[in-house]
Structure formats: C-alpha cells, structure tokens
Protein backbone atom coordinates (compact mmCIF):
# COMPACT_ATOMS: atom_id res chain seq x y z
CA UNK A 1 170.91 15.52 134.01
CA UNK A 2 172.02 18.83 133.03
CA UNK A 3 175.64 20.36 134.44
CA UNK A 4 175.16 23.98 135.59
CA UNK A 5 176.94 25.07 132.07
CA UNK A 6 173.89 23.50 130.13
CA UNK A 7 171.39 25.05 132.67
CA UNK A 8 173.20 28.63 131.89
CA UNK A 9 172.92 27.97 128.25
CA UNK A 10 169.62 26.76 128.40
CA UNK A 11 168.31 30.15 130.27
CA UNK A 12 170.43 32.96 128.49
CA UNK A 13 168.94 30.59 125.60
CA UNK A 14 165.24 31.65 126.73
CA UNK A 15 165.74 35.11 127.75
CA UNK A 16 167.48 35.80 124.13
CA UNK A 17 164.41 34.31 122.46
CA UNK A 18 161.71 36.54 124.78
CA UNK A 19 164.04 39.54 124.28
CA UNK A 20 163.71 39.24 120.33
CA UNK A 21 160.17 38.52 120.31
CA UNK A 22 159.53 41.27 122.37
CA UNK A 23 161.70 43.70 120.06
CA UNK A 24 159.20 41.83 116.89
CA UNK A 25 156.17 42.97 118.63
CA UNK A 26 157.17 46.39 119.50
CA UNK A 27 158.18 46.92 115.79
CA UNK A 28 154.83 46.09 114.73
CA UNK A 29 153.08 47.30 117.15
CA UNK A 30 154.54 50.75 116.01
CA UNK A 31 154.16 50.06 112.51
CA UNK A 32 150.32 49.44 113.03
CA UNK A 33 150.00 52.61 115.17
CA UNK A 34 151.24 54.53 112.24
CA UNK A 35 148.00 54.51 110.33
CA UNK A 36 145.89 55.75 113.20
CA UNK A 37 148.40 58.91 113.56
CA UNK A 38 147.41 59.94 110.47
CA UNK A 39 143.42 59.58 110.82
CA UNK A 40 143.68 61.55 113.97
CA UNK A 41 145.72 64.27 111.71
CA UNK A 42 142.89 64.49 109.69
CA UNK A 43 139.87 64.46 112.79
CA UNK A 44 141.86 66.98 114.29
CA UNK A 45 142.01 69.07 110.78
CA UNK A 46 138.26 68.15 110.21
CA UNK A 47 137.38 69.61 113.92
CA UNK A 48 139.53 72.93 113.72
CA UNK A 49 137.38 73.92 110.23
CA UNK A 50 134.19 72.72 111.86
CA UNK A 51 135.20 75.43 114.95
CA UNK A 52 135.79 78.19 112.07
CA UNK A 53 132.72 77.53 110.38
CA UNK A 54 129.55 75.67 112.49
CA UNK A 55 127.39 76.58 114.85
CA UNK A 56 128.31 73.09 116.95
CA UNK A 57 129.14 73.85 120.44
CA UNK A 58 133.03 73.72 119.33
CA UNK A 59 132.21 76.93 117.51
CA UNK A 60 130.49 78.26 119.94
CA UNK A 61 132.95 77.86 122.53
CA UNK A 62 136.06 79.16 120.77
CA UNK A 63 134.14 82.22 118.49
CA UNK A 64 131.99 83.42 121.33
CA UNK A 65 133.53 82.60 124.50
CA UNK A 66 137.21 82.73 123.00
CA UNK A 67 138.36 79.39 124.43
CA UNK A 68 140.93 76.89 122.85
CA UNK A 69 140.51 73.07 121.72
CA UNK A 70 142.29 72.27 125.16
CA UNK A 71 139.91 73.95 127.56
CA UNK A 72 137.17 70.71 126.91
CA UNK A 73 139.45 68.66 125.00
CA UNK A 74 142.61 68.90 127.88
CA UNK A 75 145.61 67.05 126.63
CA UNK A 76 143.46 64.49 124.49
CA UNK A 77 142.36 65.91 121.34
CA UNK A 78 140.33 62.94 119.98
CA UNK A 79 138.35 61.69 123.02
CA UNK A 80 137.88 57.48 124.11
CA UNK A 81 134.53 56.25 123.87
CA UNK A 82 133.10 57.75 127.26
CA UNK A 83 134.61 61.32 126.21
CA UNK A 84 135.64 61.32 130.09
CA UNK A 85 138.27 64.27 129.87
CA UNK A 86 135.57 66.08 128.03
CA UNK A 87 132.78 65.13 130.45
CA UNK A 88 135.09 66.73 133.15
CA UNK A 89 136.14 69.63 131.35
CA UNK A 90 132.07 70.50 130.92
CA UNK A 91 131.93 70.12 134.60
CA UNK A 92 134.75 71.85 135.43
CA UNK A 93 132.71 75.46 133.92
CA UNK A 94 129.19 74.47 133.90
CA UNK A 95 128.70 72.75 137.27
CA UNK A 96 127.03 69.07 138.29
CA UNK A 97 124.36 67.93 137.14
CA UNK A 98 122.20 69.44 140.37
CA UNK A 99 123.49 73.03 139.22
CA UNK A 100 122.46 71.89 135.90
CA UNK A 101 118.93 70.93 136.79
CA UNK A 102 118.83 74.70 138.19
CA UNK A 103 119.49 75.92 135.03
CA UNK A 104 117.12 73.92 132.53
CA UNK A 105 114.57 74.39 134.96
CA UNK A 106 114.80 78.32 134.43
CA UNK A 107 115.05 78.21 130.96
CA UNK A 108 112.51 74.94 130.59
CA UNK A 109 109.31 76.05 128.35
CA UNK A 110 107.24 72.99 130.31
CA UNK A 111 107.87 72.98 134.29
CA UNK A 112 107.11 69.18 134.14
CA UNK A 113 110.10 68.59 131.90
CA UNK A 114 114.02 68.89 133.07
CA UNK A 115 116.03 67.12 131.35
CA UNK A 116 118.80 67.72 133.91
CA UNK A 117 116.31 66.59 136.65
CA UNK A 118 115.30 63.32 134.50
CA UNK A 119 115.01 59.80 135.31
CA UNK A 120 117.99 59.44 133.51
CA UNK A 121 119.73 60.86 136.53
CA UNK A 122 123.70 62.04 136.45
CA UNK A 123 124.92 58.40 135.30
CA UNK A 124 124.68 60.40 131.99
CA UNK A 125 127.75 61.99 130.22
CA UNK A 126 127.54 65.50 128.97
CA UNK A 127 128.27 64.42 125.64
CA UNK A 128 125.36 61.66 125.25
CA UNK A 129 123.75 64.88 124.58
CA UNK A 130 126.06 68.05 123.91
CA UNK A 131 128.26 67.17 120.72
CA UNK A 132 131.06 69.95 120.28
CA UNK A 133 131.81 68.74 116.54
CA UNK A 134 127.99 67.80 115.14
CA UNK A 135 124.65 68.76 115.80
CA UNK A 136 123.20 68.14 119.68
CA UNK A 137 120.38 66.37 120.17
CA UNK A 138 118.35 66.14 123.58
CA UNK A 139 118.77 61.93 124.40
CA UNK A 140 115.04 62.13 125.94
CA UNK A 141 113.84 62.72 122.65
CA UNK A 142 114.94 58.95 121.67
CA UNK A 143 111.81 57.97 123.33
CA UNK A 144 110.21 60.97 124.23
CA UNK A 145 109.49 62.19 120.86
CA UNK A 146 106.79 64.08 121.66
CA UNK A 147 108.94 66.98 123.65
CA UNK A 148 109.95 69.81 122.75
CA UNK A 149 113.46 70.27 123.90
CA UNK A 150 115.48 72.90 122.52
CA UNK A 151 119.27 72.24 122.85
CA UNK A 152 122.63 74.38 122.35
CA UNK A 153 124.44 73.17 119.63
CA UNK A 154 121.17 71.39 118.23
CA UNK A 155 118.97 72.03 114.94
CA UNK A 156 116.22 73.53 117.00
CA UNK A 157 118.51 76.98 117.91
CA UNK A 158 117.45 81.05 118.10
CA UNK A 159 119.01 81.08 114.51
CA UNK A 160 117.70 78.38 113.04
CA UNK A 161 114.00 79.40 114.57
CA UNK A 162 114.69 82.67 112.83
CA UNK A 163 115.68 81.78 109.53
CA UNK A 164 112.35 79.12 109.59
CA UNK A 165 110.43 82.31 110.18
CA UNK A 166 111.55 83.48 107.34
C-alpha cells in the first residue's frame, strides 16, 4: 500500500507530466499554424488585386457600390467551407431567398425559369452560385444545360455580350 506521501508524489507526478505535454502540443500546434498565416497573407493579397481589377462580384461591390472587404466578408476574411458569414452578409442587403425569387422573376427572360423559385429551394447558399473572387456560374446549369441563365459576376454579363457583338 501506498502512505499518503507516495499518493501526493504519485499525483503532482501526473499532473507535471499532462502539464508538459500540454505545453508540447501547444508549441506545435502554433508552429504548424504558422504556415497557414502566410497562405491566407497571400489569398487576402490575391483577392484585394482581383477587387482592383475584375469584374467578379468583389469588384463590383467595392468599385460600384463603394463597399469594403468587411461588408460580405465581416470579421473573416477567408471564409470556411459553407462561406456562412458571407451567406449572411448577402442576406443581410439583398433579402431571403422569397425576396429573391421576386427579383429573378422580374428580370427572368423565360417565366417558367426562377432560379430563386427552383426546386433547389433556400437550402442553397448564396455562394454555390455568386463567387465574389471568380467567375459566377448559375448551379442549375450543372444539369440544366440547356438554360439560359445570365448571372452577375458570370461570363454571360452586359459587357461581355457587348464586346461578343463586336
């Protein structure tokens, strides 16, 4: 049997040995987040020339409407997989998805297509379709090749239609 003195030992003993492999893994786990830093140094650098120079929604939204990274972006400048922040932000100015639907349906050149009004439904993000740093591209047209879906941001814009008319 142990006397109290051993069982004092014993546990300081453990608690030391958690405390300094807890102080290992938090030193590595901030040497291995250094790396990443400097990727999203250079997506963040890559994104502010992209809003200087493309027509990308990004562009659009800071030339023509004069807003700032943080108005979509809030206080996460390289969205997580689901772009959540930025789904919110887009919903925030533009409305739901029903106020949406109103929209595409004015501006809709087929009244059988809305692709705010689609099967699809609102389980969709914003950006599935609406990329601020790359060309859009309408998600229907995945399967639905056959539509003709202009999209803001997207290859099939006023300027692009006018410089093919060229």
């Amino acid at each position: 049997m142990y006397s109290k003195m051993q069982k004092v030992t014993r546990r300081f003993g453990i608690l030391a040995l958690a405390a300094v492999l807890a102080l290992v893994a938090g030193w590595s786990l901030a040497a291995t987040q250094t790396k990443p830093d400097a990727v999203d140094t250079e997506l963040i650098k890559k994104a502010t020339t992209d809003v200087a120079t493309q027509t990308h929604l990004a562009g659009i939204h800071v030339n023509k409407l004069k807003l700032n990274c943080q108005a979509c972006h809030r206080d996460n400048p390289i969205p997580d997989d689901t772009a959540s922040k930025v789904n919110a932000s887009c919903v925030m100015c533009h409305g739901g998805y029903d106020k949406m639907a109103e929209v595409s349906k004015k501006k809709s050149k087929n009244p059988d297509i809305n692709v705010h009004a689609s099967h699809l439904g609102p389980e969709i993000g914003c950006t599935t379709c609406h990329q601020g740093h790359q060309e859009s591209k309408a998600y229907c047209l995945y399967c639905h090749t056959s539509f003709d879906l202009p999209i803001p941001g997207g290859a099939d814009t006023k300027a692009d239609k006018a410089a093919s008319k060229k």
